[in-house]
ModelCIF file with pLDDT and N, C-alpha, C, O atoms, coordinates in Angstrom:
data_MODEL
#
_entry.id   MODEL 
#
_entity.id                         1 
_entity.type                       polymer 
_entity.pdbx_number_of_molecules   1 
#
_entity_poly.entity_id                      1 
_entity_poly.type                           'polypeptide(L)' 
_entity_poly.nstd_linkage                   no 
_entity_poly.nstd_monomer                   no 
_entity_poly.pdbx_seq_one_letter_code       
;(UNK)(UNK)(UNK)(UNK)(UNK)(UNK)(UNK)(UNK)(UNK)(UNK)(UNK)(UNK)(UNK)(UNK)(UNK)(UNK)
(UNK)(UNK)(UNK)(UNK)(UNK)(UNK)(UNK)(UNK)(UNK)(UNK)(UNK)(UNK)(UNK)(UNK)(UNK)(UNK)
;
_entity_poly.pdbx_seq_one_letter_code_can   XXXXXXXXXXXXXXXXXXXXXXXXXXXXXXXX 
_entity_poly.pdbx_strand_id                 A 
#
loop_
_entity_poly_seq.entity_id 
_entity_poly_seq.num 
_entity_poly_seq.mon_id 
_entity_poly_seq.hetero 
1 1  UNK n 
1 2  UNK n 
1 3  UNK n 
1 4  UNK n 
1 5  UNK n 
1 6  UNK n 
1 7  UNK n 
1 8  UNK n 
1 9  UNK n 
1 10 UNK n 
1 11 UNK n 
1 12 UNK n 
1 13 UNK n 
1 14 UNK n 
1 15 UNK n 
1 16 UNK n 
1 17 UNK n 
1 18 UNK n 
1 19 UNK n 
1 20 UNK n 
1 21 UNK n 
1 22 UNK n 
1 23 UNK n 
1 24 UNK n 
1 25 UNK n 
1 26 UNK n 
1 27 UNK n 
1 28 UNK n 
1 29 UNK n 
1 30 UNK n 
1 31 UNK n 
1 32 UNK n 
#
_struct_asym.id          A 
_struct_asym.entity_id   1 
#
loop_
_ma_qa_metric.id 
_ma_qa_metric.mode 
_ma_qa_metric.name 
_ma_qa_metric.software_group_id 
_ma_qa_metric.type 
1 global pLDDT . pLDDT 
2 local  pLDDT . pLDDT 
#
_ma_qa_metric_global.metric_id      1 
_ma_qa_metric_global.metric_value   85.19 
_ma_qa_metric_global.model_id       1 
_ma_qa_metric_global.ordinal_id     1 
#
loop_
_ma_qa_metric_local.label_asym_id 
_ma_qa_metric_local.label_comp_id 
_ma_qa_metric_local.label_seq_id 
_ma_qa_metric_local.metric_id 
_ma_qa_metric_local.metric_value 
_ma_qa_metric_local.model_id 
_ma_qa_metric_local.ordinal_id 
A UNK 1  2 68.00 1 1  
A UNK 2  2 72.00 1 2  
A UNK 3  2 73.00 1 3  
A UNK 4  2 69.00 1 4  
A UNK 5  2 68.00 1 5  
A UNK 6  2 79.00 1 6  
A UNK 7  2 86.00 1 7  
A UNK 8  2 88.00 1 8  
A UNK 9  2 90.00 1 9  
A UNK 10 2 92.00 1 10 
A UNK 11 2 95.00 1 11 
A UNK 12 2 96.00 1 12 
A UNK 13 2 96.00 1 13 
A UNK 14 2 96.00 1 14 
A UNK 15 2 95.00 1 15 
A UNK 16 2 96.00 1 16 
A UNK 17 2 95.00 1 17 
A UNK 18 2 94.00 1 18 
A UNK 19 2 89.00 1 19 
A UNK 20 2 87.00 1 20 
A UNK 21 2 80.00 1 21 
A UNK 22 2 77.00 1 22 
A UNK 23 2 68.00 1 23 
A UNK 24 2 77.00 1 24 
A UNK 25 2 80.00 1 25 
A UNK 26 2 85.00 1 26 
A UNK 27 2 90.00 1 27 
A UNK 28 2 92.00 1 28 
A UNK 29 2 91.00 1 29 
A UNK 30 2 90.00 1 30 
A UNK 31 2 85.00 1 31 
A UNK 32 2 87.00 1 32 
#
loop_
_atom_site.group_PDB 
_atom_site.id 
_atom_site.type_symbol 
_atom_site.label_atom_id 
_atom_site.label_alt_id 
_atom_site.label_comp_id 
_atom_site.label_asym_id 
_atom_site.label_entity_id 
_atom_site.label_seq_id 
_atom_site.pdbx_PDB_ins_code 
_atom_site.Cartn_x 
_atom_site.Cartn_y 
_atom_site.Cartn_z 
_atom_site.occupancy 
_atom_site.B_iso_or_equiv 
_atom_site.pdbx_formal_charge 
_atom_site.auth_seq_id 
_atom_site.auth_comp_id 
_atom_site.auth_asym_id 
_atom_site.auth_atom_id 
_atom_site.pdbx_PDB_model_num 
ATOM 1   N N  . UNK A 1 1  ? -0.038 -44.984 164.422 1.00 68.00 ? 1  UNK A N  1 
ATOM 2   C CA . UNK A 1 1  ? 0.590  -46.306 164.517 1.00 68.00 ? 1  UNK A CA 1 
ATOM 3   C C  . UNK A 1 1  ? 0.051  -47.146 165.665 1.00 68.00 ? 1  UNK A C  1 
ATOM 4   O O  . UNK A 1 1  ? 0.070  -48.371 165.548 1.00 68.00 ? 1  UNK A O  1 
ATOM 5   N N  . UNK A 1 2  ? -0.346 -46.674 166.575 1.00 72.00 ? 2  UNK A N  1 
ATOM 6   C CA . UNK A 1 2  ? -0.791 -47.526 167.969 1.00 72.00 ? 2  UNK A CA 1 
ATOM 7   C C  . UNK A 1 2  ? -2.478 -47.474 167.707 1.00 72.00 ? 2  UNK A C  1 
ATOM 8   O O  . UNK A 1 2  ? -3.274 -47.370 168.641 1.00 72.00 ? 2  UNK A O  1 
ATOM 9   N N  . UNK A 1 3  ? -2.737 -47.532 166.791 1.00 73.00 ? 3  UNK A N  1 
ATOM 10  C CA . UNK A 1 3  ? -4.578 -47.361 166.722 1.00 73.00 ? 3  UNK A CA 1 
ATOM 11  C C  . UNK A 1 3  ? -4.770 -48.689 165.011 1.00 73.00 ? 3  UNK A C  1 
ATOM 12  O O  . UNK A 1 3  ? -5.789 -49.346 164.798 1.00 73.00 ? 3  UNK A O  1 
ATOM 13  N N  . UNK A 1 4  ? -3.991 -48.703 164.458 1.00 69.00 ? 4  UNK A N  1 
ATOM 14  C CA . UNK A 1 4  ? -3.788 -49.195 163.536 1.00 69.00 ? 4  UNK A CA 1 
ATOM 15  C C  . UNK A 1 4  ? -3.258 -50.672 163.529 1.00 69.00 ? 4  UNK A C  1 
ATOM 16  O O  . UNK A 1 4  ? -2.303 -51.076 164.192 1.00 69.00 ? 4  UNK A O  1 
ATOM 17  N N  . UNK A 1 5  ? -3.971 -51.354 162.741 1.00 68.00 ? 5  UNK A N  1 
ATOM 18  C CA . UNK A 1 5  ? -4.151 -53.039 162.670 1.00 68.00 ? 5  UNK A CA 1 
ATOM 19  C C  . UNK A 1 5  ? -3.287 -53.362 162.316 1.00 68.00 ? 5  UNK A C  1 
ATOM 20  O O  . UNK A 1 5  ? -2.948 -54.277 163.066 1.00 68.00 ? 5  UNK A O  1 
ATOM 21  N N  . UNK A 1 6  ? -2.153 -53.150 161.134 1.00 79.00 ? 6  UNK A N  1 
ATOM 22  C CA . UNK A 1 6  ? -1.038 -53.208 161.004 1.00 79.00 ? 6  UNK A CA 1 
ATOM 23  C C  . UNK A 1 6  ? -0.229 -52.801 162.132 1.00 79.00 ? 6  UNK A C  1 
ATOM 24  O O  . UNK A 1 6  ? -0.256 -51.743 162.762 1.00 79.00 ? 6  UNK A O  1 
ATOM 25  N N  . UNK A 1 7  ? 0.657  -54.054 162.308 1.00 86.00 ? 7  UNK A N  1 
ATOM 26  C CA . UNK A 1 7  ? 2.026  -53.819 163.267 1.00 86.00 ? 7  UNK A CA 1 
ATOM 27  C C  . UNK A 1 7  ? 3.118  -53.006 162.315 1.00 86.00 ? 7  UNK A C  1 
ATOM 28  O O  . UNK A 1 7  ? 3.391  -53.506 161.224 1.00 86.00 ? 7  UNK A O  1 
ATOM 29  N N  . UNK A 1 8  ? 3.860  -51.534 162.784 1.00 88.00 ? 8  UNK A N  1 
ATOM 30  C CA . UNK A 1 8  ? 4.361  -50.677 162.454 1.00 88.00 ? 8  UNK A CA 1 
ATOM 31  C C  . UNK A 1 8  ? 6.101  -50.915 163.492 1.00 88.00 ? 8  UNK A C  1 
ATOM 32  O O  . UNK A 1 8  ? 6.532  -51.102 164.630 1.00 88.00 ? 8  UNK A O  1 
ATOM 33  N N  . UNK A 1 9  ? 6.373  -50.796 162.576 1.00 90.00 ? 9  UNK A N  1 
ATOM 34  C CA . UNK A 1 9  ? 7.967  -50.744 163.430 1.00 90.00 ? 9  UNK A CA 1 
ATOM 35  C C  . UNK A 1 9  ? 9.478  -50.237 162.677 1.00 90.00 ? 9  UNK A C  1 
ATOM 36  O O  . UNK A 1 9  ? 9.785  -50.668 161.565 1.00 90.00 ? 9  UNK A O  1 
ATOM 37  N N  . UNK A 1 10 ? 10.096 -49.558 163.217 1.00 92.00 ? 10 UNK A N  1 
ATOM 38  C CA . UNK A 1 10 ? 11.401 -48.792 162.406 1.00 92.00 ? 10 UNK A CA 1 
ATOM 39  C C  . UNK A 1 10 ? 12.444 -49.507 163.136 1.00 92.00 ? 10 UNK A C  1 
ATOM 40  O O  . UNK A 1 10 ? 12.305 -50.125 164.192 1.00 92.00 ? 10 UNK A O  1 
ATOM 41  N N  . UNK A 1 11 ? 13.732 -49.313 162.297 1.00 95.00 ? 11 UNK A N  1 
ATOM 42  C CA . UNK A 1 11 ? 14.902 -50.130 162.572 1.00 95.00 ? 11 UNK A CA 1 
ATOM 43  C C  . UNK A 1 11 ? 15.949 -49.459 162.110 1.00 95.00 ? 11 UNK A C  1 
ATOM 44  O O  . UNK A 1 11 ? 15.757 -48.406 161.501 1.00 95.00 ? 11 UNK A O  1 
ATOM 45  N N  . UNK A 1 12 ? 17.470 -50.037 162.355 1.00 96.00 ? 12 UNK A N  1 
ATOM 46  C CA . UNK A 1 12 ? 18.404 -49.281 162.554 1.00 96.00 ? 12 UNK A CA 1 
ATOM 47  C C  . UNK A 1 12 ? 18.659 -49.862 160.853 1.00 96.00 ? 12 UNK A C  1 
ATOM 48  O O  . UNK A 1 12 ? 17.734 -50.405 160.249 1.00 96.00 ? 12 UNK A O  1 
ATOM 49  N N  . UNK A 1 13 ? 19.926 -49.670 160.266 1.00 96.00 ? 13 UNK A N  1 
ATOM 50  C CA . UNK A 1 13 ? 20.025 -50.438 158.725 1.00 96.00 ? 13 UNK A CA 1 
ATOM 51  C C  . UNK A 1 13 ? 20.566 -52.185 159.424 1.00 96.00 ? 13 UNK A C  1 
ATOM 52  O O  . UNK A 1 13 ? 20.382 -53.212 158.771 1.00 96.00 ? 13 UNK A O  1 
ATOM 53  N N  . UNK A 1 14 ? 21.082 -52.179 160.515 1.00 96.00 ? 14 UNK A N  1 
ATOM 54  C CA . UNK A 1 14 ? 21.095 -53.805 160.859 1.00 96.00 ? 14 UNK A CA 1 
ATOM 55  C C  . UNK A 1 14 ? 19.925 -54.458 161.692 1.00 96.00 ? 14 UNK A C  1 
ATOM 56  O O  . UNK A 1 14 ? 19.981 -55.339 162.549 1.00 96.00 ? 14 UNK A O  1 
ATOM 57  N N  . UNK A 1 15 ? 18.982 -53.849 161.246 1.00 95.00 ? 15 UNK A N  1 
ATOM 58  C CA . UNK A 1 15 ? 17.938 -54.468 162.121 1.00 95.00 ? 15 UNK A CA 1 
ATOM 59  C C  . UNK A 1 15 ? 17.477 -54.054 163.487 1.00 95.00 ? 15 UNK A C  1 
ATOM 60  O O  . UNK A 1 15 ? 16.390 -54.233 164.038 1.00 95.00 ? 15 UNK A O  1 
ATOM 61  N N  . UNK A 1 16 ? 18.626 -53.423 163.921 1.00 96.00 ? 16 UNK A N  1 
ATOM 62  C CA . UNK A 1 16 ? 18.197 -53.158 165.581 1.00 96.00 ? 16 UNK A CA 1 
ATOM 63  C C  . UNK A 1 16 ? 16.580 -52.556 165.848 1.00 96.00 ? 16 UNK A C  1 
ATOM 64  O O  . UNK A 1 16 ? 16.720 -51.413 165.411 1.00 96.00 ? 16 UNK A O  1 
ATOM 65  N N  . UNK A 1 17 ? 15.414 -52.631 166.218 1.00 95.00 ? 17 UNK A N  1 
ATOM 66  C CA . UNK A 1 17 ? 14.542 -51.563 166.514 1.00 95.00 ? 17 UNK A CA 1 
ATOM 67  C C  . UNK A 1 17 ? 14.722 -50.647 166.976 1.00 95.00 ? 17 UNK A C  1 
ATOM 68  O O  . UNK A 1 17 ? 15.262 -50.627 168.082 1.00 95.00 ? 17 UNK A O  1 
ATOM 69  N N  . UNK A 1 18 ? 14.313 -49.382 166.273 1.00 94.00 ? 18 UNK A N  1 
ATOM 70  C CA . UNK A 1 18 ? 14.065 -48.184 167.361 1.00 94.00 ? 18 UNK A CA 1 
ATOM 71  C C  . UNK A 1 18 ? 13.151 -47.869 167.536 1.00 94.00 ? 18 UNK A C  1 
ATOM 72  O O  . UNK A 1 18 ? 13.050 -46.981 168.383 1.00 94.00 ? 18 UNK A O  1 
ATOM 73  N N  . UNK A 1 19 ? 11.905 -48.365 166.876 1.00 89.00 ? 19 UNK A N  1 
ATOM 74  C CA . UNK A 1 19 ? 10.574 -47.591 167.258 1.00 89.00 ? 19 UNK A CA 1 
ATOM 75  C C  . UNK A 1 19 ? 10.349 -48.917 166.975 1.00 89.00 ? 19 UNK A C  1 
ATOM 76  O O  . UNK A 1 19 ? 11.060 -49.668 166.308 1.00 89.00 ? 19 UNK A O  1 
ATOM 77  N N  . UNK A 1 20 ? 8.745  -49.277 167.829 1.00 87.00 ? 20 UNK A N  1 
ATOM 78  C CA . UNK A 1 20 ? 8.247  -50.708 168.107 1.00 87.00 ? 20 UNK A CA 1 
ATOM 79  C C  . UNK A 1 20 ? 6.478  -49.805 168.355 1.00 87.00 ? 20 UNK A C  1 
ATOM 80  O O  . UNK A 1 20 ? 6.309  -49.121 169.365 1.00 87.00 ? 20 UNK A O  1 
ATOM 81  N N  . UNK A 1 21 ? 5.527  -49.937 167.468 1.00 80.00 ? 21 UNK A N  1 
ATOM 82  C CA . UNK A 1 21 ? 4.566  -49.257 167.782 1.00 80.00 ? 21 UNK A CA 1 
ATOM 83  C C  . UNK A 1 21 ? 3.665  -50.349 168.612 1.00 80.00 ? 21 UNK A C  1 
ATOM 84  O O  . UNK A 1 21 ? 4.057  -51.506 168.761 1.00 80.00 ? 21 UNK A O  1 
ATOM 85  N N  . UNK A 1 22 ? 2.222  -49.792 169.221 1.00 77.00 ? 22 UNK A N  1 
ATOM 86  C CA . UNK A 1 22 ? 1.838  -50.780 170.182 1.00 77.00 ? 22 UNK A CA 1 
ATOM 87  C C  . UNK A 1 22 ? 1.275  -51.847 169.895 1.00 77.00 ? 22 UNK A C  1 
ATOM 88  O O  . UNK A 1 22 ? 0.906  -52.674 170.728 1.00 77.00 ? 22 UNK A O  1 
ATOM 89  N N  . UNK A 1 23 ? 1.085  -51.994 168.063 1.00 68.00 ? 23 UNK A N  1 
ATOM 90  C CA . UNK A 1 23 ? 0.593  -53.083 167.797 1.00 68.00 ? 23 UNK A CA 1 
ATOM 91  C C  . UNK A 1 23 ? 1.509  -54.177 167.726 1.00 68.00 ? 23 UNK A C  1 
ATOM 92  O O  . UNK A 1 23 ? 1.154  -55.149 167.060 1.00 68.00 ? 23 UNK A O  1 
ATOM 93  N N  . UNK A 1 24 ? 2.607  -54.198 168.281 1.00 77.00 ? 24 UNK A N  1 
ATOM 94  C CA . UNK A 1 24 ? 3.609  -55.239 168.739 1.00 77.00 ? 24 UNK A CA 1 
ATOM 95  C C  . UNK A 1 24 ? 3.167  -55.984 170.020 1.00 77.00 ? 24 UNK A C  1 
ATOM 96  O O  . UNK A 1 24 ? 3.868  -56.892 170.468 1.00 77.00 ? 24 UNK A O  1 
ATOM 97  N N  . UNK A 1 25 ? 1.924  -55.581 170.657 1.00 80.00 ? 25 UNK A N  1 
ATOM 98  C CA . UNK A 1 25 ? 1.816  -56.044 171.597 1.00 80.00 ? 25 UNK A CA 1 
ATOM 99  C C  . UNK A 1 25 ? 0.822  -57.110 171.549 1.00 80.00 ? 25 UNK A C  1 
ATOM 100 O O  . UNK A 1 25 ? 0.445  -57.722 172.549 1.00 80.00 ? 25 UNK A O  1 
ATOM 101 N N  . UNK A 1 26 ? 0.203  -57.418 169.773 1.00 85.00 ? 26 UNK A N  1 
ATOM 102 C CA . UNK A 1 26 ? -0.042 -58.521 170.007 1.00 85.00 ? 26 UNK A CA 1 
ATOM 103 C C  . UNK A 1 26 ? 0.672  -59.894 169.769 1.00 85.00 ? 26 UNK A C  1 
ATOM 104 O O  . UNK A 1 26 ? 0.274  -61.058 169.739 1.00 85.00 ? 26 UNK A O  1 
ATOM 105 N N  . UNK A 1 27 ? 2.212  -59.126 169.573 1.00 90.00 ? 27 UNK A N  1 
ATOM 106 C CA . UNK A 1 27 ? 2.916  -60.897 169.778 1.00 90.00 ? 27 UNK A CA 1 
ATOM 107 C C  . UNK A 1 27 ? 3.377  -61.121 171.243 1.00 90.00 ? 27 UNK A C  1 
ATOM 108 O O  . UNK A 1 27 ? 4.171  -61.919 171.742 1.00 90.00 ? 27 UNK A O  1 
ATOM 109 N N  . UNK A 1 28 ? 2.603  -60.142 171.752 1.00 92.00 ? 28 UNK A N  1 
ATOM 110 C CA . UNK A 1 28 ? 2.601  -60.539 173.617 1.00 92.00 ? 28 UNK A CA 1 
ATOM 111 C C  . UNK A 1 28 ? 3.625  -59.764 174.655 1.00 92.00 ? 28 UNK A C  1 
ATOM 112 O O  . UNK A 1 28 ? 3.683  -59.919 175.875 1.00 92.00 ? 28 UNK A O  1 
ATOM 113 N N  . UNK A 1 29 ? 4.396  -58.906 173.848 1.00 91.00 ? 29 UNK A N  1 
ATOM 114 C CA . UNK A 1 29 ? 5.863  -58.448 174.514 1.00 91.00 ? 29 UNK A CA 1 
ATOM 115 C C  . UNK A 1 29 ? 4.786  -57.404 175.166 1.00 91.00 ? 29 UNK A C  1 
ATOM 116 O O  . UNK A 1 29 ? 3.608  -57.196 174.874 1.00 91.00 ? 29 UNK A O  1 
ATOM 117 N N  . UNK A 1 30 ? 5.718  -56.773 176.254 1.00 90.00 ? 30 UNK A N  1 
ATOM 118 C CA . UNK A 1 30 ? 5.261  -55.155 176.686 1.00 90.00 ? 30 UNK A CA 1 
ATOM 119 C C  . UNK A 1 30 ? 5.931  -54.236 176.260 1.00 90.00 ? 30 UNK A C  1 
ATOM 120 O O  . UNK A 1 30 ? 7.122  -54.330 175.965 1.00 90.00 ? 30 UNK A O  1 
ATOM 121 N N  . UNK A 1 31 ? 4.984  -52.842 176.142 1.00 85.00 ? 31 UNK A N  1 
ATOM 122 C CA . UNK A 1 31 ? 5.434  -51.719 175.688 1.00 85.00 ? 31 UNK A CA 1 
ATOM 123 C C  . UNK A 1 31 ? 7.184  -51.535 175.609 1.00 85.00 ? 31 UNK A C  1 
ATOM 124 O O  . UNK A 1 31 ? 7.717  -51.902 176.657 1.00 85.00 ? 31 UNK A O  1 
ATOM 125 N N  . UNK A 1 32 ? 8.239  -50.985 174.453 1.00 87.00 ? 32 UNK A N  1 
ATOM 126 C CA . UNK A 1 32 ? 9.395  -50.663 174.864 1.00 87.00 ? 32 UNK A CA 1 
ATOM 127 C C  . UNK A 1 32 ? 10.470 -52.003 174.693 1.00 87.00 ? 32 UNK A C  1 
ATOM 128 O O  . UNK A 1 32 ? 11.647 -51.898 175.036 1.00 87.00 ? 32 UNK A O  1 
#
């Protein structure tokens, strides 16, 4: 998931995130 061009991310059933892989970091946030 963190090597991969696709942004990957898991969630609670209301949306909450629980997993945010590192390709979230190109909408600029930091890790977590």
């Amino acid at each position: 998931t963190e090597n991969m061009l696709d942004m990957v991310a898991l969630t609670d059933m209301e949306g909450n995130f629980t997993y945010a892989g590192k390709a979230h970091e190109i909408l600029g946030y930091k890790p977590g």
